[in-house]
C-alpha atoms as a PDB file:
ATOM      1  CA  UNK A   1     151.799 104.974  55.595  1.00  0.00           C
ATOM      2  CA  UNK A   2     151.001 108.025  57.054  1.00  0.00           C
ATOM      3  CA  UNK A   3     149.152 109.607  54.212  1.00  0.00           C
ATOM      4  CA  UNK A   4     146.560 106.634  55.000  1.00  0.00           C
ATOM      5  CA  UNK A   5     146.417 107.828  58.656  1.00  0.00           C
ATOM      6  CA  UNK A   6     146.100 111.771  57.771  1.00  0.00           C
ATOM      7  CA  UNK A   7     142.963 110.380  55.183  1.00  0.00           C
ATOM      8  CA  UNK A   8     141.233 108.764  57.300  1.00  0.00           C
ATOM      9  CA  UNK A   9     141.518 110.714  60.097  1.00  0.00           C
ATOM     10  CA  UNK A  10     140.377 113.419  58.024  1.00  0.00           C
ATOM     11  CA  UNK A  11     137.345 111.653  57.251  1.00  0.00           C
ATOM     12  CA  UNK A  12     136.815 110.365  60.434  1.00  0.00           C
ATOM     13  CA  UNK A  13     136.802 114.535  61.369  1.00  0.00           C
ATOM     14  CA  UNK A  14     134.907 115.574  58.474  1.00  0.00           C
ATOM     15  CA  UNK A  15     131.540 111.958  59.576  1.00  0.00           C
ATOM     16  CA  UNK A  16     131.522 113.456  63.340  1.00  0.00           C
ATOM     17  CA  UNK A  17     130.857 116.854  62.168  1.00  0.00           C
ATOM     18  CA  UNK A  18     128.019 115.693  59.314  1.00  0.00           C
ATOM     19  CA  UNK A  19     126.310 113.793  62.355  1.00  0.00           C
ATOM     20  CA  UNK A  20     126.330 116.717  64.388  1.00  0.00           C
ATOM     21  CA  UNK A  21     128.698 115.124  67.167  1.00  0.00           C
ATOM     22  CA  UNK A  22     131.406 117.246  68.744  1.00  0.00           C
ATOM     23  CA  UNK A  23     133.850 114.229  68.906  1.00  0.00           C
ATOM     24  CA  UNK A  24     135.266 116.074  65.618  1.00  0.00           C
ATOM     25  CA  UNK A  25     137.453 118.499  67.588  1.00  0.00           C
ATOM     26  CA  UNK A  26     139.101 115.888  70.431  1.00  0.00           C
ATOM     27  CA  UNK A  27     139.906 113.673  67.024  1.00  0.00           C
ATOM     28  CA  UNK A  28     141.556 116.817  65.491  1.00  0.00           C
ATOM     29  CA  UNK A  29     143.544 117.411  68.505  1.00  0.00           C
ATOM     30  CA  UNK A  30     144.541 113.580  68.780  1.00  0.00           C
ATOM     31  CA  UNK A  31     145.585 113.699  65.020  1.00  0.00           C
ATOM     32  CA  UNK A  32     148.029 116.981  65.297  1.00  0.00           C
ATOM     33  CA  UNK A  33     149.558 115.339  68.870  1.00  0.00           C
ATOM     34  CA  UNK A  34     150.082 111.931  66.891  1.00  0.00           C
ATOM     35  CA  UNK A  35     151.435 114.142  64.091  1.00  0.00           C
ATOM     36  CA  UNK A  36     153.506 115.893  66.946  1.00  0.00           C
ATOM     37  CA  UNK A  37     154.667 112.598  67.927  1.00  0.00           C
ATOM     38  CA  UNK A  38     155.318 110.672  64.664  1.00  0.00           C
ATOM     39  CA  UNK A  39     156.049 112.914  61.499  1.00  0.00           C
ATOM     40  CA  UNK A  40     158.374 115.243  62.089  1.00  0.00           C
ATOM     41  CA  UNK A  41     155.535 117.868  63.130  1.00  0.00           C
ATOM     42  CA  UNK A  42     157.361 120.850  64.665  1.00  0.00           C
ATOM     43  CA  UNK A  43     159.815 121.194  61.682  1.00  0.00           C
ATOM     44  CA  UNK A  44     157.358 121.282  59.154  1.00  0.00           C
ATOM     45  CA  UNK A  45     155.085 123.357  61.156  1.00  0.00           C
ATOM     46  CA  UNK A  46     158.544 125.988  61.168  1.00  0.00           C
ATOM     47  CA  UNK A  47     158.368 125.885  57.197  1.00  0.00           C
ATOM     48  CA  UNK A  48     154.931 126.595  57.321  1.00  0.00           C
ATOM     49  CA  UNK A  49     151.966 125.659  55.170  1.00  0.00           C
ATOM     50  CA  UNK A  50     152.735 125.733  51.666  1.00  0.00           C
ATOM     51  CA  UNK A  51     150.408 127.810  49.056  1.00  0.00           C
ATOM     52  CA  UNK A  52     151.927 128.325  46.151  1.00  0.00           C
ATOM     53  CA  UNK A  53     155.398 127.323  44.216  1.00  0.00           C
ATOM     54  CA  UNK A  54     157.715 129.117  47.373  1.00  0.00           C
ATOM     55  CA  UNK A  55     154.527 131.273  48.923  1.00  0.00           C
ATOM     56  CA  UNK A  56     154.357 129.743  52.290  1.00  0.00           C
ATOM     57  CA  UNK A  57     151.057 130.850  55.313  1.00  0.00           C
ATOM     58  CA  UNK A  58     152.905 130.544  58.889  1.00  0.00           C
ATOM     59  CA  UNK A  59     151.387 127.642  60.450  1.00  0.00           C
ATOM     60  CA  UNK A  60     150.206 129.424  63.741  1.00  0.00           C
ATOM     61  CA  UNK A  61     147.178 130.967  61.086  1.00  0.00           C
ATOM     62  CA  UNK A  62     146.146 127.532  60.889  1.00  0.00           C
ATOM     63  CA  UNK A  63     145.745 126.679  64.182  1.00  0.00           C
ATOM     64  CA  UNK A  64     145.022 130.274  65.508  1.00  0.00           C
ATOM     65  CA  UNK A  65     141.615 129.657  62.613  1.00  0.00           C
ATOM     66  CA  UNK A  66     141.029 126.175  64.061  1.00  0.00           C
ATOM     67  CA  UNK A  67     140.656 127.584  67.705  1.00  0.00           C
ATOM     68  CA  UNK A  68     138.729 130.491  66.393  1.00  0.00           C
ATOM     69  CA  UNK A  69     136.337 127.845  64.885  1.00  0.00           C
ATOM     70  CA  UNK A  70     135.856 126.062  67.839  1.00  0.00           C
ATOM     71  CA  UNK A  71     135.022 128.923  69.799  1.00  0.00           C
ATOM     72  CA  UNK A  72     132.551 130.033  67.288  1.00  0.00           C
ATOM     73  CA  UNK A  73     130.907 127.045  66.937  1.00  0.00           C
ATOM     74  CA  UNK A  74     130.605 127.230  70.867  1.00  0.00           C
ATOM     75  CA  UNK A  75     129.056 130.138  70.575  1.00  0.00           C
ATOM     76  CA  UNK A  76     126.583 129.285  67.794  1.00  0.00           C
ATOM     77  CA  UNK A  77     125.617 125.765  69.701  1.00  0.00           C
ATOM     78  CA  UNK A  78     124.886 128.280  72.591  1.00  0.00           C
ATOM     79  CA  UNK A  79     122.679 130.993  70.828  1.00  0.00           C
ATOM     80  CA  UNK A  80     120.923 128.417  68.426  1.00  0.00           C
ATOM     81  CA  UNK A  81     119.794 126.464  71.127  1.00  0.00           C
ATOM     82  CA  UNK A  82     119.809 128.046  74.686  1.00  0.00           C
ATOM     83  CA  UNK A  83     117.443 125.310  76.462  1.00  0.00           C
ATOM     84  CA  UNK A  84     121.066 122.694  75.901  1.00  0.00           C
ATOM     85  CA  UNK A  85     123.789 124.921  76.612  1.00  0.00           C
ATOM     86  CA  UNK A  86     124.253 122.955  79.939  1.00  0.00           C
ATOM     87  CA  UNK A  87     122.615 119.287  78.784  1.00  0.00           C
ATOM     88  CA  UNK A  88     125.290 118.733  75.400  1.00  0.00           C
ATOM     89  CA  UNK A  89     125.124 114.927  76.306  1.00  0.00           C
ATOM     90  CA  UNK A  90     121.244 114.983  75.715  1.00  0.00           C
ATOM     91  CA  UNK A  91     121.501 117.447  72.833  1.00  0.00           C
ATOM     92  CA  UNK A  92     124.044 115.176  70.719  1.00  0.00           C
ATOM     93  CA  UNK A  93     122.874 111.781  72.195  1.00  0.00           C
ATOM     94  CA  UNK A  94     119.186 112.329  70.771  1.00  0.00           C
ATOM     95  CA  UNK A  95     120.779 111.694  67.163  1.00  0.00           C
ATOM     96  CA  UNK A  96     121.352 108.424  68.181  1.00  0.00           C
ATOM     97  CA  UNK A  97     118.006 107.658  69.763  1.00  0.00           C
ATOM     98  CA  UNK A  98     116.041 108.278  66.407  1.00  0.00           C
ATOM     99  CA  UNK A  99     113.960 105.544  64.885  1.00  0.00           C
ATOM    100  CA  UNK A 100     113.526 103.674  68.258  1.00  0.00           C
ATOM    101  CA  UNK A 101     117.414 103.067  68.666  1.00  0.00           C
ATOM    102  CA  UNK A 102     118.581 102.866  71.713  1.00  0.00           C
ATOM    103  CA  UNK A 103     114.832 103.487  73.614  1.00  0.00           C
ATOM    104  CA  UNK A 104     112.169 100.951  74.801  1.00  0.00           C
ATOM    105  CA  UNK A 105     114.201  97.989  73.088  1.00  0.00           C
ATOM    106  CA  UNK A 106     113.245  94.625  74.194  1.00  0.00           C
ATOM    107  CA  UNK A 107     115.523  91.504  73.448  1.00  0.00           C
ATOM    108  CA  UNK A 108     114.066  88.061  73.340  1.00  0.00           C
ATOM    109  CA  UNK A 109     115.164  85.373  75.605  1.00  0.00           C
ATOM    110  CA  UNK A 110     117.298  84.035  72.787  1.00  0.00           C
ATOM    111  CA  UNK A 111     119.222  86.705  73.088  1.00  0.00           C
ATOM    112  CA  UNK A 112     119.521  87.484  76.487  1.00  0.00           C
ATOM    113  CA  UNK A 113     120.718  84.064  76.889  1.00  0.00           C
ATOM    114  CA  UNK A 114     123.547  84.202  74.419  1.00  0.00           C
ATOM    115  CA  UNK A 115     124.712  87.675  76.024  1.00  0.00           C
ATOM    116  CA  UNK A 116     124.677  85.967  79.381  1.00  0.00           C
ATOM    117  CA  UNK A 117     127.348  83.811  78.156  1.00  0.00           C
ATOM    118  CA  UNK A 118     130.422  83.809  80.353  1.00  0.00           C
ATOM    119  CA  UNK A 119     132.923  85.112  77.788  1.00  0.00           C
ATOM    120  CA  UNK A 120     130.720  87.777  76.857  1.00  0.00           C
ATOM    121  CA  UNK A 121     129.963  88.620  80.035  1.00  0.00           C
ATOM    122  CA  UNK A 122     133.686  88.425  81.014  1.00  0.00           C
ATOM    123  CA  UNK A 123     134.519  90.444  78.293  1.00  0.00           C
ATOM    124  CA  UNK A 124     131.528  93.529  79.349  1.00  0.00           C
ATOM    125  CA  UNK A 125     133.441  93.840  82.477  1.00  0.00           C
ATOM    126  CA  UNK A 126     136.905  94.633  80.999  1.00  0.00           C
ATOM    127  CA  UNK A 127     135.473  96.540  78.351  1.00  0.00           C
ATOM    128  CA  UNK A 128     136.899  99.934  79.143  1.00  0.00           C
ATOM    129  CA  UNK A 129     139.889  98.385  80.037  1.00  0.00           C
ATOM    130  CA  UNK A 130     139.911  97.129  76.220  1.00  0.00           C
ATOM    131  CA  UNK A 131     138.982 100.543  75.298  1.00  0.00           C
ATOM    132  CA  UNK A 132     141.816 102.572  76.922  1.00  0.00           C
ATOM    133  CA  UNK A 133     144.743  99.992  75.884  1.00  0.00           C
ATOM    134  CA  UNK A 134     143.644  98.943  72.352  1.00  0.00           C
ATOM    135  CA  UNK A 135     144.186 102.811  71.265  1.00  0.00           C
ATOM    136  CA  UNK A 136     147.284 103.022  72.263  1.00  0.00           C
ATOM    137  CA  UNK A 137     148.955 100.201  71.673  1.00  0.00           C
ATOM    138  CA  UNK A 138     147.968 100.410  67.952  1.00  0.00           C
ATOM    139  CA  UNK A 139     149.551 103.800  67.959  1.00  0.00           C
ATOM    140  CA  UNK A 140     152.640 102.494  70.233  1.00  0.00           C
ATOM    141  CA  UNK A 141     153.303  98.745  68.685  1.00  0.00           C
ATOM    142  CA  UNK A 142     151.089  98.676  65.850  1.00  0.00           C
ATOM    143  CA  UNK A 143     151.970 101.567  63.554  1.00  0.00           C
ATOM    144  CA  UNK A 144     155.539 101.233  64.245  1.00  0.00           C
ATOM    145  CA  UNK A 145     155.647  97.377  64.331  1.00  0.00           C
ATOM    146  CA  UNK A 146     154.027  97.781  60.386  1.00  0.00           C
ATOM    147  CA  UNK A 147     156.680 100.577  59.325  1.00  0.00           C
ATOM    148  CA  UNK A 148     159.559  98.029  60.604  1.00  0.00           C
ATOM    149  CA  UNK A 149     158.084  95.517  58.624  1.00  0.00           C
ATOM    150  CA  UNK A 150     159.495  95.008  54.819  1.00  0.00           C
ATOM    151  CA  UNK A 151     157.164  91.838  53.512  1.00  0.00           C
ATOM    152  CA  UNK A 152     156.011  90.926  50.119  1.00  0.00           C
ATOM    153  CA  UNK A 153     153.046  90.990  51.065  1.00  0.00           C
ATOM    154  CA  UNK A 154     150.844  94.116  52.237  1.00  0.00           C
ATOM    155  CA  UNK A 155     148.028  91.835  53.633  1.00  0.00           C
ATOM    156  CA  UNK A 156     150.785  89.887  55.660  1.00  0.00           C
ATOM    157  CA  UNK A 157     152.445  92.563  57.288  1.00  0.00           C
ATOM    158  CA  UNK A 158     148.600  93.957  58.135  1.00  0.00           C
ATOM    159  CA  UNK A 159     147.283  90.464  59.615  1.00  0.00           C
ATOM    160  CA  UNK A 160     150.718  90.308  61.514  1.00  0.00           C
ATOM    161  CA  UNK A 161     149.969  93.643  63.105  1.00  0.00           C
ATOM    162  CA  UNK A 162     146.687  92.844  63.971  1.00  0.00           C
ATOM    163  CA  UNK A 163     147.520  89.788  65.717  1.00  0.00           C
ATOM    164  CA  UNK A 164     150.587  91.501  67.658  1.00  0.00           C
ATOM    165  CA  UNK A 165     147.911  94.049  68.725  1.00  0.00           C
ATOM    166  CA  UNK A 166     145.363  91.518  69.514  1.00  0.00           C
ATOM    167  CA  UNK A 167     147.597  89.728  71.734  1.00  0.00           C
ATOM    168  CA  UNK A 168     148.861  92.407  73.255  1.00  0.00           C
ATOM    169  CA  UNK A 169     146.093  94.438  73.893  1.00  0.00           C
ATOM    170  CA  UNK A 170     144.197  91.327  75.272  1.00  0.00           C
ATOM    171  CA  UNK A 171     147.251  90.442  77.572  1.00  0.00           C
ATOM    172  CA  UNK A 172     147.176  94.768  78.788  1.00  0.00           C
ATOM    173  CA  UNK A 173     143.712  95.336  79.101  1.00  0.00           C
ATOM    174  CA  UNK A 174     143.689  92.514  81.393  1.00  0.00           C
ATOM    175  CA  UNK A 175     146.541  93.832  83.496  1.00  0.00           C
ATOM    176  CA  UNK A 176     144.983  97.180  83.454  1.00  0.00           C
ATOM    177  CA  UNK A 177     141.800  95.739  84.498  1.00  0.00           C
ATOM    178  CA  UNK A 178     143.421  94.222  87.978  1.00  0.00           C
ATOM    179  CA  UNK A 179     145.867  97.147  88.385  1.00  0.00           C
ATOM    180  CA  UNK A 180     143.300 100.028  87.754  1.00  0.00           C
ATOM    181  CA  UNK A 181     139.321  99.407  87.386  1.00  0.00           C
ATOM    182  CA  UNK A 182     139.646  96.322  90.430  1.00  0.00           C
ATOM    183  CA  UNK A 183     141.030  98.809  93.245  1.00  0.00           C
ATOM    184  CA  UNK A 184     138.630 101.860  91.934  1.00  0.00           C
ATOM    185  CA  UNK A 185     135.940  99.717  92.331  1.00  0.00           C
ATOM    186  CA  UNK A 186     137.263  98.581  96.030  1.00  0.00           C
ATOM    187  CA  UNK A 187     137.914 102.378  96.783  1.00  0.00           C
ATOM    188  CA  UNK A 188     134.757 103.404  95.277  1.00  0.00           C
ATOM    189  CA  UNK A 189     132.872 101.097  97.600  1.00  0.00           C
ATOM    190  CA  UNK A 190     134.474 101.839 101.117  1.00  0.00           C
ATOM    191  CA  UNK A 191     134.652 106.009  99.938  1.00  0.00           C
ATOM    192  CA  UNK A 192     130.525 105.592  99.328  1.00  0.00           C
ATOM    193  CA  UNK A 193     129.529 102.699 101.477  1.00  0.00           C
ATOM    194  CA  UNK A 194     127.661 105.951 103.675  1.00  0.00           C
ATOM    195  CA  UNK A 195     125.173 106.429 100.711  1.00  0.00           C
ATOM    196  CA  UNK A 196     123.958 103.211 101.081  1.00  0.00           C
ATOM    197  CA  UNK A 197     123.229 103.013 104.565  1.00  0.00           C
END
């Protein structure tokens, strides 16, 4: 199971970088603190990395290059282009504005009316609240939820965790919705109701 995780994480790290966005390094550091959390991490960091037959690198190399990386890509982004060193969100969002995405789009009434539905509309408002809880819950109930489970079936035990999460992240978001994003939004309003006078 969590050879699956470590691949596709890995290529989840390795898209980000190709498309020149710096969510690669947050992943990494989600993907060693879930490895922290869920494979026995600090032991086998202890034994080290293995090389060859018993040749083993100490793991602080490892992370000691990863850091080193960052900070020389940091560096590089900096030099390369000095005009974005403060303006990163323009920089990487441009990528994604290419081709007329994202810019001077114009939806036809068709549309507008089907994204006006209620549900929809419902559903825009609680969207971060789907966001934050989805994530973890799949790490929390879903991962462990499909380890527990022994069926005959590999599509079964999937679909059952994806309905577990569904439900559960559906019945969470909306909790944190009303116990989180509701009273910021109150407090927001009477902390700035002087900027609108």
């Amino acid at each position: 199971m969590w050879r699956y995780v470590l691949e596709g994480a890995f290529f989840f790290i390795v898209i980000t970088w190709w498309v020149q966005s710096r969510a690669w390094y947050p992943i990494t550091g989600l993907l060693l603190a879930d490895m922290a959390a869920n494979m026995d991490f600090k032991a086998k960091a202890q034994r080290g990395i293995k090389i060859w037959q018993s040749i083993r690198c100490p793991s602080y190399f490892a992370f000691a290059a990863i850091l080193v990386a960052e900070l020389v890509l940091q560096y590089l982004w900096a030099a390369w282009r000095p005009e974005y060193r403060h303006d990163e969100l323009v920089a990487h969002g441009r990528l994604y504005y290419t081709g007329g995405l994202n810019e001077d789009f114009d939806t036809s009434d068709m549309i507008q009316w089907a994204l006006a539905n209620p549900l929809f509309v419902y559903l825009g408002r609680q969207s971060l609240s789907w966001f934050l809880v989805q994530s973890i819950l799949i790490y929390t109930i879903g991962i462990r939820l499909i380890e527990a489970l022994h069926m005959a079936s590999e599509v079964a035990a999937t679909a059952a965790c994806f309905f577990v999460v569904l439900v559960t992240t559906a019945v969470g978001s909306g909790d944190f919705y009303r116990a989180v994003e509701v009273p910021s939004h109150v407090l927001s309003y009477v902390a700035f109701d002087w900027i609108r006078d």
